[in-house]
PDB file of N, CA and C in Angstrom:
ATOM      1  N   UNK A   1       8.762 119.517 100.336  1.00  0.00           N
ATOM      2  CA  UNK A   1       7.955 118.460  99.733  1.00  0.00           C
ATOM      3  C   UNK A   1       7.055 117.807 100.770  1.00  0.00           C
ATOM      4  N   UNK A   2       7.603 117.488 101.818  1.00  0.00           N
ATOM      5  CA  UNK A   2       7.035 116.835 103.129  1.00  0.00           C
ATOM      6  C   UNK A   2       5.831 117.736 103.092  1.00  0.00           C
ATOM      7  N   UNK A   3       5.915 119.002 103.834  1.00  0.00           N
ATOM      8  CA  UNK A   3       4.900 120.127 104.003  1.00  0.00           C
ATOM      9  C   UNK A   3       3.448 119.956 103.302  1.00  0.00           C
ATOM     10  N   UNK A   4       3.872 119.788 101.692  1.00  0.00           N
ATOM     11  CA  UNK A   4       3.470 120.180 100.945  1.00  0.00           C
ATOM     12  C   UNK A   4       2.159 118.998 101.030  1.00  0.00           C
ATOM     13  N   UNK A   5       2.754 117.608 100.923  1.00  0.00           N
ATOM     14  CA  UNK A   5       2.022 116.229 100.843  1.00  0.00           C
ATOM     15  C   UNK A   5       0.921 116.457 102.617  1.00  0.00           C
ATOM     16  N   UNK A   6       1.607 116.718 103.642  1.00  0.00           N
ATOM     17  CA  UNK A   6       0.564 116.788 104.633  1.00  0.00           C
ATOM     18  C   UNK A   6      -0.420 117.945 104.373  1.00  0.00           C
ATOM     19  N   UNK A   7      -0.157 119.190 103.725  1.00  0.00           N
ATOM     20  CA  UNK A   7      -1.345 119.856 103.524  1.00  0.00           C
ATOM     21  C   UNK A   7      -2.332 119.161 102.280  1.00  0.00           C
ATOM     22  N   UNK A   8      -2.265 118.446 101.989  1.00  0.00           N
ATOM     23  CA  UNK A   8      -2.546 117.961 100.864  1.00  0.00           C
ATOM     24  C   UNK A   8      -3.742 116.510 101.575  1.00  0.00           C
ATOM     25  N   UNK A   9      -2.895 115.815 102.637  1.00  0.00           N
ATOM     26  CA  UNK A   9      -3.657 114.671 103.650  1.00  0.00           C
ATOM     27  C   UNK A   9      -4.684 115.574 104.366  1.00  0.00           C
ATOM     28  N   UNK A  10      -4.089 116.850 104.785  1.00  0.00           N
ATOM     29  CA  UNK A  10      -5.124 117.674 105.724  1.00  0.00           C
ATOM     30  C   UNK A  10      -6.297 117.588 105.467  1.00  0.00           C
ATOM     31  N   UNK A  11      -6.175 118.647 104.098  1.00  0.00           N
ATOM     32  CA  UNK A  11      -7.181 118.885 102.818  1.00  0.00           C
ATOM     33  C   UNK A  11      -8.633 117.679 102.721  1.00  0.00           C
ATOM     34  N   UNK A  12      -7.798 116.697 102.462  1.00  0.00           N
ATOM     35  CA  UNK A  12      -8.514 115.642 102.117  1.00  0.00           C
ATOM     36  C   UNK A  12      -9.059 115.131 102.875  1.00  0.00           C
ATOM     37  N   UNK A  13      -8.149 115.318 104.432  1.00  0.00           N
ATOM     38  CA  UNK A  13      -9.230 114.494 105.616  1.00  0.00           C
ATOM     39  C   UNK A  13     -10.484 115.486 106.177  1.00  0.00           C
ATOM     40  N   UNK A  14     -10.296 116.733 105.801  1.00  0.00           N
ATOM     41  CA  UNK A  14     -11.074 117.939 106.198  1.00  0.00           C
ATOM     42  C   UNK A  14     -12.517 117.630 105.159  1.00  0.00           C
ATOM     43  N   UNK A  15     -12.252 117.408 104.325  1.00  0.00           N
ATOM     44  CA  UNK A  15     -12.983 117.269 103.428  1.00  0.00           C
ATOM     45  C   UNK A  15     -14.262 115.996 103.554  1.00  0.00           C
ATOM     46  N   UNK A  16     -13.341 115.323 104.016  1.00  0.00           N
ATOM     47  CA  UNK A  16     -13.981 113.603 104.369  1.00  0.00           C
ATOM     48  C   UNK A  16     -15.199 113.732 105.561  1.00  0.00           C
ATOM     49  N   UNK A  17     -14.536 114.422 106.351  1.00  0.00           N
ATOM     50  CA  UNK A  17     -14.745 114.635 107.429  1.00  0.00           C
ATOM     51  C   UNK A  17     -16.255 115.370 107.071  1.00  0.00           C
ATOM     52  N   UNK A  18     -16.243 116.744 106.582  1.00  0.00           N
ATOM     53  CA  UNK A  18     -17.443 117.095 106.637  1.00  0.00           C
ATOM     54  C   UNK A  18     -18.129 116.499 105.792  1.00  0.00           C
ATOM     55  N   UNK A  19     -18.292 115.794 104.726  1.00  0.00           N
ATOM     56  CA  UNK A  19     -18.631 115.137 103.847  1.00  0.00           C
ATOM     57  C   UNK A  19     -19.526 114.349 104.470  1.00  0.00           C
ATOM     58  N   UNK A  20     -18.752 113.609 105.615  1.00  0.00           N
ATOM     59  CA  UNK A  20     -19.724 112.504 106.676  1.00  0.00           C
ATOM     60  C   UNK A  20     -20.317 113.290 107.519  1.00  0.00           C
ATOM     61  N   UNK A  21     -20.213 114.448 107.854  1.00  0.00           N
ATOM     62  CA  UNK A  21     -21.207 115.258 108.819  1.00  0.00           C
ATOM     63  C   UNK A  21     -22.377 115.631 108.053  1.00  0.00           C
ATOM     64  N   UNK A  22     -22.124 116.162 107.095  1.00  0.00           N
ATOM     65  CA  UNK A  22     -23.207 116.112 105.856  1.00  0.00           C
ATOM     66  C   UNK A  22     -24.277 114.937 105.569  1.00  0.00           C
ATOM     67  N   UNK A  23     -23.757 113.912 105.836  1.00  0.00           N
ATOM     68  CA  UNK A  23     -24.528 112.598 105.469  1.00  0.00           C
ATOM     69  C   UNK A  23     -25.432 112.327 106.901  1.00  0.00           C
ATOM     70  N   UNK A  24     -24.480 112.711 107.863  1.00  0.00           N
ATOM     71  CA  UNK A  24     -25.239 112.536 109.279  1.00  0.00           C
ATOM     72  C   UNK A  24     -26.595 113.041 109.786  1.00  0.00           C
ATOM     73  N   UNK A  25     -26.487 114.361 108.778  1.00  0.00           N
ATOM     74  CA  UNK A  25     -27.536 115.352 108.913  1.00  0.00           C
ATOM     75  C   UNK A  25     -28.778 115.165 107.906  1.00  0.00           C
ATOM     76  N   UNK A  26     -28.213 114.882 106.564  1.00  0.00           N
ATOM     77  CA  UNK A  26     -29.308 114.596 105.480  1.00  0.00           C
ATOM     78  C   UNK A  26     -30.004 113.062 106.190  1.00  0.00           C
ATOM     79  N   UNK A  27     -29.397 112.360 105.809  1.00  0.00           N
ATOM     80  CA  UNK A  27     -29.757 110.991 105.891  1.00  0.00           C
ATOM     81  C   UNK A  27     -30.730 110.661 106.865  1.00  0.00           C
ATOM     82  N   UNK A  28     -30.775 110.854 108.308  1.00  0.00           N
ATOM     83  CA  UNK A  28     -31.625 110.603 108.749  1.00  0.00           C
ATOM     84  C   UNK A  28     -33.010 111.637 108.470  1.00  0.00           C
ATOM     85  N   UNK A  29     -32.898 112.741 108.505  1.00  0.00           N
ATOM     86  CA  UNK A  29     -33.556 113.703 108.285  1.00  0.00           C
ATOM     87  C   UNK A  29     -34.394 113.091 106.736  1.00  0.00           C
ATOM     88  N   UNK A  30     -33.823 112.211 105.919  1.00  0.00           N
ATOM     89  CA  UNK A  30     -34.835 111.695 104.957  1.00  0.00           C
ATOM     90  C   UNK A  30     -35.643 110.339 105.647  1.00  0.00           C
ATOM     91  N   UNK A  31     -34.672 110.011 106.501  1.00  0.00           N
ATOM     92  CA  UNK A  31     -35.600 108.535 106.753  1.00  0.00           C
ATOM     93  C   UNK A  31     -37.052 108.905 107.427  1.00  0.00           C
ATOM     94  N   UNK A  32     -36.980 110.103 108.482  1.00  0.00           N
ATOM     95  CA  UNK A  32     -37.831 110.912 109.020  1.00  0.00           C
ATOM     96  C   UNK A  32     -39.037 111.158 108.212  1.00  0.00           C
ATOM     97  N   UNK A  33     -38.240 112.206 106.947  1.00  0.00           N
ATOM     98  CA  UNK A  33     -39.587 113.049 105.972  1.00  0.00           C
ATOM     99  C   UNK A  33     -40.258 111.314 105.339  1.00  0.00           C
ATOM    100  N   UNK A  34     -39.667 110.165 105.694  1.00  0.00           N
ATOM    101  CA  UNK A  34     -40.184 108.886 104.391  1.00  0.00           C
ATOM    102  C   UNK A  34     -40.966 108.418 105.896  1.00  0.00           C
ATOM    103  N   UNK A  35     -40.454 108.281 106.593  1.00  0.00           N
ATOM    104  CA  UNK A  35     -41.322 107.588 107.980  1.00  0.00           C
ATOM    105  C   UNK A  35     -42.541 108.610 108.450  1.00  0.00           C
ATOM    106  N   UNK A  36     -42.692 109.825 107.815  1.00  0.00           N
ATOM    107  CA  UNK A  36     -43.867 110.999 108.157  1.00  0.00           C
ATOM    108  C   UNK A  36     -45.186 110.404 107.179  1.00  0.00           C
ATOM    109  N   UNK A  37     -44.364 110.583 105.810  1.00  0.00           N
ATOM    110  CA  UNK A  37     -45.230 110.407 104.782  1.00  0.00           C
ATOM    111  C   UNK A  37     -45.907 109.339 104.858  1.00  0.00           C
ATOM    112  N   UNK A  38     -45.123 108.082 105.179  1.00  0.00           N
ATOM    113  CA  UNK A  38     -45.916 106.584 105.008  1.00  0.00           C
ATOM    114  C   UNK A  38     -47.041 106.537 106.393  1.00  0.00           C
ATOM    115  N   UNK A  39     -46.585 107.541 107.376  1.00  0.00           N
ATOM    116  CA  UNK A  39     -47.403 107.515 108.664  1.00  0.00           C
ATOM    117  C   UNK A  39     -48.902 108.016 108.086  1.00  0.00           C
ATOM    118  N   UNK A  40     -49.147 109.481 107.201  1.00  0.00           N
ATOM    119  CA  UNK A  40     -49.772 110.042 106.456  1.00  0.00           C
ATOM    120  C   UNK A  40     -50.745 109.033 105.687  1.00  0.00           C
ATOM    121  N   UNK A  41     -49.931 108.484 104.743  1.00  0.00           N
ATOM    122  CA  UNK A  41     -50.576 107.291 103.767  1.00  0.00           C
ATOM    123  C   UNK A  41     -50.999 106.399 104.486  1.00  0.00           C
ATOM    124  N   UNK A  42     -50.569 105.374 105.583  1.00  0.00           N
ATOM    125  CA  UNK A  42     -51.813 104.758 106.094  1.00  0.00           C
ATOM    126  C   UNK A  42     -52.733 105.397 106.985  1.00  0.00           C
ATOM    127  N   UNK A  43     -52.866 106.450 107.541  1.00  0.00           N
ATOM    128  CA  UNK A  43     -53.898 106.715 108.648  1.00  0.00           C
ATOM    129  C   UNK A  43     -55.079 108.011 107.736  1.00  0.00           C
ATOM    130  N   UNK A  44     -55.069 107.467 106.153  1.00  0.00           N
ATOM    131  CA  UNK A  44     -56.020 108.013 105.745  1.00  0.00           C
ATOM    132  C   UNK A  44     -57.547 107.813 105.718  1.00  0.00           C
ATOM    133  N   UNK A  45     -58.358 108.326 105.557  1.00  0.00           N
ATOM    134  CA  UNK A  45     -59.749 107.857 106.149  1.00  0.00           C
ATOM    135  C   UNK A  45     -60.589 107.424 104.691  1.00  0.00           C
ATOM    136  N   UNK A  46     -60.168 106.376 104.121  1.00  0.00           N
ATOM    137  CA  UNK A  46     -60.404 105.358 103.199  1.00  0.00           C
ATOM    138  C   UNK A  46     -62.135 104.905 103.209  1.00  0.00           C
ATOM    139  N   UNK A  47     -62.936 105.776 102.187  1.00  0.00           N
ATOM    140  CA  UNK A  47     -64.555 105.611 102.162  1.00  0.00           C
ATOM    141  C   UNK A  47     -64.732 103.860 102.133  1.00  0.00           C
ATOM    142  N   UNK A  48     -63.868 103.212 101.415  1.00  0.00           N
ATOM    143  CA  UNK A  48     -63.647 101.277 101.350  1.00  0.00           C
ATOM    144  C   UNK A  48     -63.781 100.662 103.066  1.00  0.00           C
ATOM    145  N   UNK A  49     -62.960 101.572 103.886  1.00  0.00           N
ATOM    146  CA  UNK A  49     -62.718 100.677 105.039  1.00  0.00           C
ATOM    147  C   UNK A  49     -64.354 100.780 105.770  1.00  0.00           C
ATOM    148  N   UNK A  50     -64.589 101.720 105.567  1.00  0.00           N
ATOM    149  CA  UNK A  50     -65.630 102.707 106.865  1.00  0.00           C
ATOM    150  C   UNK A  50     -66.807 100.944 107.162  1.00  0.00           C
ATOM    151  N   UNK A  51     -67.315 100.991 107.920  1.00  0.00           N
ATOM    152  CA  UNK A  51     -68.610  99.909 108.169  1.00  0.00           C
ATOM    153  C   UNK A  51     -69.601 100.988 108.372  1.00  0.00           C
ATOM    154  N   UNK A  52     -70.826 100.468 107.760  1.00  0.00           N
ATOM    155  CA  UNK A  52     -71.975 100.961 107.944  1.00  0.00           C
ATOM    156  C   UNK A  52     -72.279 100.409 108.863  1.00  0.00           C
ATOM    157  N   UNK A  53     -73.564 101.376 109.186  1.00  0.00           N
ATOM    158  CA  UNK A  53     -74.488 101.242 110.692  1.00  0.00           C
ATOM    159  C   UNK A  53     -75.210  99.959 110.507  1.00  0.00           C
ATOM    160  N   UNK A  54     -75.804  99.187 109.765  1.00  0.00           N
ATOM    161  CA  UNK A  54     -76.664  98.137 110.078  1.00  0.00           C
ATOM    162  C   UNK A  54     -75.739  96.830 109.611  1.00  0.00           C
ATOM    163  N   UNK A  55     -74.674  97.110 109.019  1.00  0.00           N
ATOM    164  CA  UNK A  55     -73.963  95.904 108.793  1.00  0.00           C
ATOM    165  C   UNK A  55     -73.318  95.297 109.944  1.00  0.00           C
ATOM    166  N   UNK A  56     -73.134  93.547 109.456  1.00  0.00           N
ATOM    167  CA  UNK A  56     -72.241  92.894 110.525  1.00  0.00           C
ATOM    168  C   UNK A  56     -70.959  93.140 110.328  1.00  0.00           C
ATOM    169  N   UNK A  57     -69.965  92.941 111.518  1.00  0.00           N
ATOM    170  CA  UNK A  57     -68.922  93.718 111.588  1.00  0.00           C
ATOM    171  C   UNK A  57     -67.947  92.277 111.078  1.00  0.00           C
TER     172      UNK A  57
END
C-alpha cells in the first residue's frame, strides 16, 4: 500500500514539475512575441505624424 501511494506522489510531482517547466518556456516567450509586436506598432511611419517642408515645427 505504502509503495503504491509514493508512486502515486512521484507521478504527481513529475507531473507538476514539468508542467512549470512548460510555463517557464511559453510564458516568457509570449511576453517577448507581445513586447515585438507593440515595438512594430509604434515605430510605424504614420503619413499624420510626418511635418512638411515649409511648415513650423
Amino acid at each position: 500500500m505504502g509503495a503504491k501511494i509514493a508512486k502515486a506522489l512521484l507521478l504527481v510531482t513529475a507531473m507538476m514539475f514539468f508542467a512549470a517547466l512548460a510555463l517557464d518556456i511559453a510564458v516568457p516567450t509570449l511576453v517577448l512575441c507581445i513586447m515585438a509586436l507593440s515595438t512594430r506598432l509604434v515605430s510605424f511611419d504614420l503619413p499624420v505624424v510626418r511635418k512638411h517642408g515649409g511648415e513650423a515645427a
